[in-house]
Protein backbone atom coordinates (compact mmCIF):
# COMPACT_ATOMS: atom_id res chain seq x y z
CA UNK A 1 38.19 -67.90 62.60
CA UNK A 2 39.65 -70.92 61.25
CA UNK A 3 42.25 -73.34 63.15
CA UNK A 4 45.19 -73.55 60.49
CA UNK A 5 46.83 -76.45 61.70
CA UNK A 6 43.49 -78.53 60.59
CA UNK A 7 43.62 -76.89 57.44
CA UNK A 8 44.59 -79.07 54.93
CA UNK A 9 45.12 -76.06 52.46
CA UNK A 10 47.82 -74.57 55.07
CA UNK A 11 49.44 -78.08 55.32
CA UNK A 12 50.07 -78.28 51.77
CA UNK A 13 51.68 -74.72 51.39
CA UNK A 14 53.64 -75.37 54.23
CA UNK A 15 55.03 -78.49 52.31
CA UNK A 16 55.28 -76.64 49.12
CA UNK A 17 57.33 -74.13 51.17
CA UNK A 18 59.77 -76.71 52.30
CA UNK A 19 60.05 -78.28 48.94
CA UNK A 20 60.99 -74.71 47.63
CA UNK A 21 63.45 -74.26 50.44
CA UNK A 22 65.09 -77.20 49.31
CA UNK A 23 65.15 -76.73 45.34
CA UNK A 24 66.88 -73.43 46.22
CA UNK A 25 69.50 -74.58 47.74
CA UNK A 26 70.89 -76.23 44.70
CA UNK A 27 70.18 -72.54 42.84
CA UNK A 28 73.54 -70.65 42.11
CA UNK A 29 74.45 -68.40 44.83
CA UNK A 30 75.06 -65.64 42.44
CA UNK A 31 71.16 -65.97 42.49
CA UNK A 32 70.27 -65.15 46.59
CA UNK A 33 69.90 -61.76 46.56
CA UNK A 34 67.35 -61.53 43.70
CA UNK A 35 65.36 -65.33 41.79
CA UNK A 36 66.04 -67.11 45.38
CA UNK A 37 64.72 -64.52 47.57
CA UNK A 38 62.03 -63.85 45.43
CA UNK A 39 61.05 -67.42 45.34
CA UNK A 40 61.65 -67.93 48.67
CA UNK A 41 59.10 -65.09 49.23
CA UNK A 42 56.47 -66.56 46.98
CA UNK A 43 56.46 -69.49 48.87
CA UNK A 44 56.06 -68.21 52.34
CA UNK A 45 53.64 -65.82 50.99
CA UNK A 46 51.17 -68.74 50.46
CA UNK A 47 51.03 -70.13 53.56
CA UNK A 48 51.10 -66.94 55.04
CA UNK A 49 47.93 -65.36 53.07
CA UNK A 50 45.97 -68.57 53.99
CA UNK A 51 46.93 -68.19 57.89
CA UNK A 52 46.22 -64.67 58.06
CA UNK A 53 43.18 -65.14 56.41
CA UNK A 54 42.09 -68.11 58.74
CA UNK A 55 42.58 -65.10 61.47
CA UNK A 56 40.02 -62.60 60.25
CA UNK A 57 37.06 -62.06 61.57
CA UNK A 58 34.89 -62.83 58.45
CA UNK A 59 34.63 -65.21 55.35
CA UNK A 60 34.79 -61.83 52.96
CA UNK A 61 38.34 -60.83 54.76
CA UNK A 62 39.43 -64.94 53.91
CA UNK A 63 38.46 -64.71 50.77
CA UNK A 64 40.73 -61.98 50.05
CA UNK A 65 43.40 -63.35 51.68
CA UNK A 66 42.90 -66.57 49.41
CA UNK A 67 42.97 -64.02 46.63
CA UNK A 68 46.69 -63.21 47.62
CA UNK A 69 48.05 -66.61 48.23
CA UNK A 70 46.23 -67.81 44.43
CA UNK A 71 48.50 -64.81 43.05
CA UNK A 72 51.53 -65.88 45.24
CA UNK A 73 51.22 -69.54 44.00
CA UNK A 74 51.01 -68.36 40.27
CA UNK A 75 53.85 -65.71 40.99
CA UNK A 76 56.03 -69.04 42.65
CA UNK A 77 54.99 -71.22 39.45
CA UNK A 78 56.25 -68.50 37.06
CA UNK A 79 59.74 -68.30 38.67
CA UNK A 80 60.35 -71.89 38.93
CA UNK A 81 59.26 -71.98 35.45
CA UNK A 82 62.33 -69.54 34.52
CA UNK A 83 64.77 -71.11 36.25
CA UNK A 84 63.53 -74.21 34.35
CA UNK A 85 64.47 -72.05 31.44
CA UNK A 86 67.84 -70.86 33.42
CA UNK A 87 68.68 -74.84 33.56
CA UNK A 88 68.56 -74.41 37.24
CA UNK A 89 66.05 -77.16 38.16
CA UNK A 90 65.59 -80.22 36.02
CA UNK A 91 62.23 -81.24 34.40
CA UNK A 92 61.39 -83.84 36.98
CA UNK A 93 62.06 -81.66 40.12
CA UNK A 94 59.48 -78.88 38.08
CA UNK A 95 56.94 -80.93 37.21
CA UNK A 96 56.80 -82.27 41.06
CA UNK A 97 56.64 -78.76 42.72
CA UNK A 98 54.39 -77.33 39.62
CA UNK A 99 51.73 -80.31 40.50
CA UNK A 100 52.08 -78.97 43.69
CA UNK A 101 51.00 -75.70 43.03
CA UNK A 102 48.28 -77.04 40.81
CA UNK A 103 46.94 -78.97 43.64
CA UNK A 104 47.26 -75.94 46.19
CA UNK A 105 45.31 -73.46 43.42
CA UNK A 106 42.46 -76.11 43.02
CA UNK A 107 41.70 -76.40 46.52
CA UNK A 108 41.90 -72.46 46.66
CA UNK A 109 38.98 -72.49 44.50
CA UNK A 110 37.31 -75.05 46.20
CA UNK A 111 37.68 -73.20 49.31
CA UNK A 112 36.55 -69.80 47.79
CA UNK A 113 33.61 -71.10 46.50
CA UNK A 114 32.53 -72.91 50.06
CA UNK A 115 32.88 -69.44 51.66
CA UNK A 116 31.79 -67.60 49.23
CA UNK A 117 28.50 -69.79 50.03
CA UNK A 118 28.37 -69.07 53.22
CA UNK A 119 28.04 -65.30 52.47
């Protein structure tokens, strides 16, 4: 079992998470029941994945866990990429939160391959 708050994985999806929280709110509210909810729910789901992963009891049960949150992050960068394409969120605000999820997938990998080197 890992401690989450030291991971610096967690920290950054918890910041991405906020950052997302906060890009939706300028969304239009015609939008909350279906792109802001789902994007809301990308978000979370990254931090989540890597928490409930840092529960398990081995590195095979992170890895999959990791697994998730990679696809969450890539689900997250493809609807902030359409409502890019919506004119919803300027180019500026994307590119910020998109090198954010670029940053959270690398150390994914990093972190997949360190386990999967302890197996």
């Amino acid at each position: 079992m890992h401690k989450i708050e030291n991971l610096k994985i967690w920290q950054k999806s918890i910041e991405l998470s906020k950052r997302v929280y906060k890009i939706t709110e300028n969304l239009p509210q015609d939008e909350k029941y279906g792109l802001i909810s789902q994007i809301k729910r990308s978000s979370v789901s990254v931090a989540s994945n890597i928490a409930e992963g840092a529960g398990r009891n081995s590195n095979n049960e992170f890895l999959y866990f990791l697994g998730i949150a990679n696809g969450s992050v890539y689900e997250l960068q493809t609807q902030l990429i359409l409502c890019h394409e919506l004119n919803f969120i300027k180019q500026n605000k994307l590119t910020d939160i998109i090198g954010l999820c670029t940053e959270i997938q690398k150390m994914i990998y990093s972190f997949q391959s360190s386990l999967k080197s302890r197996i």
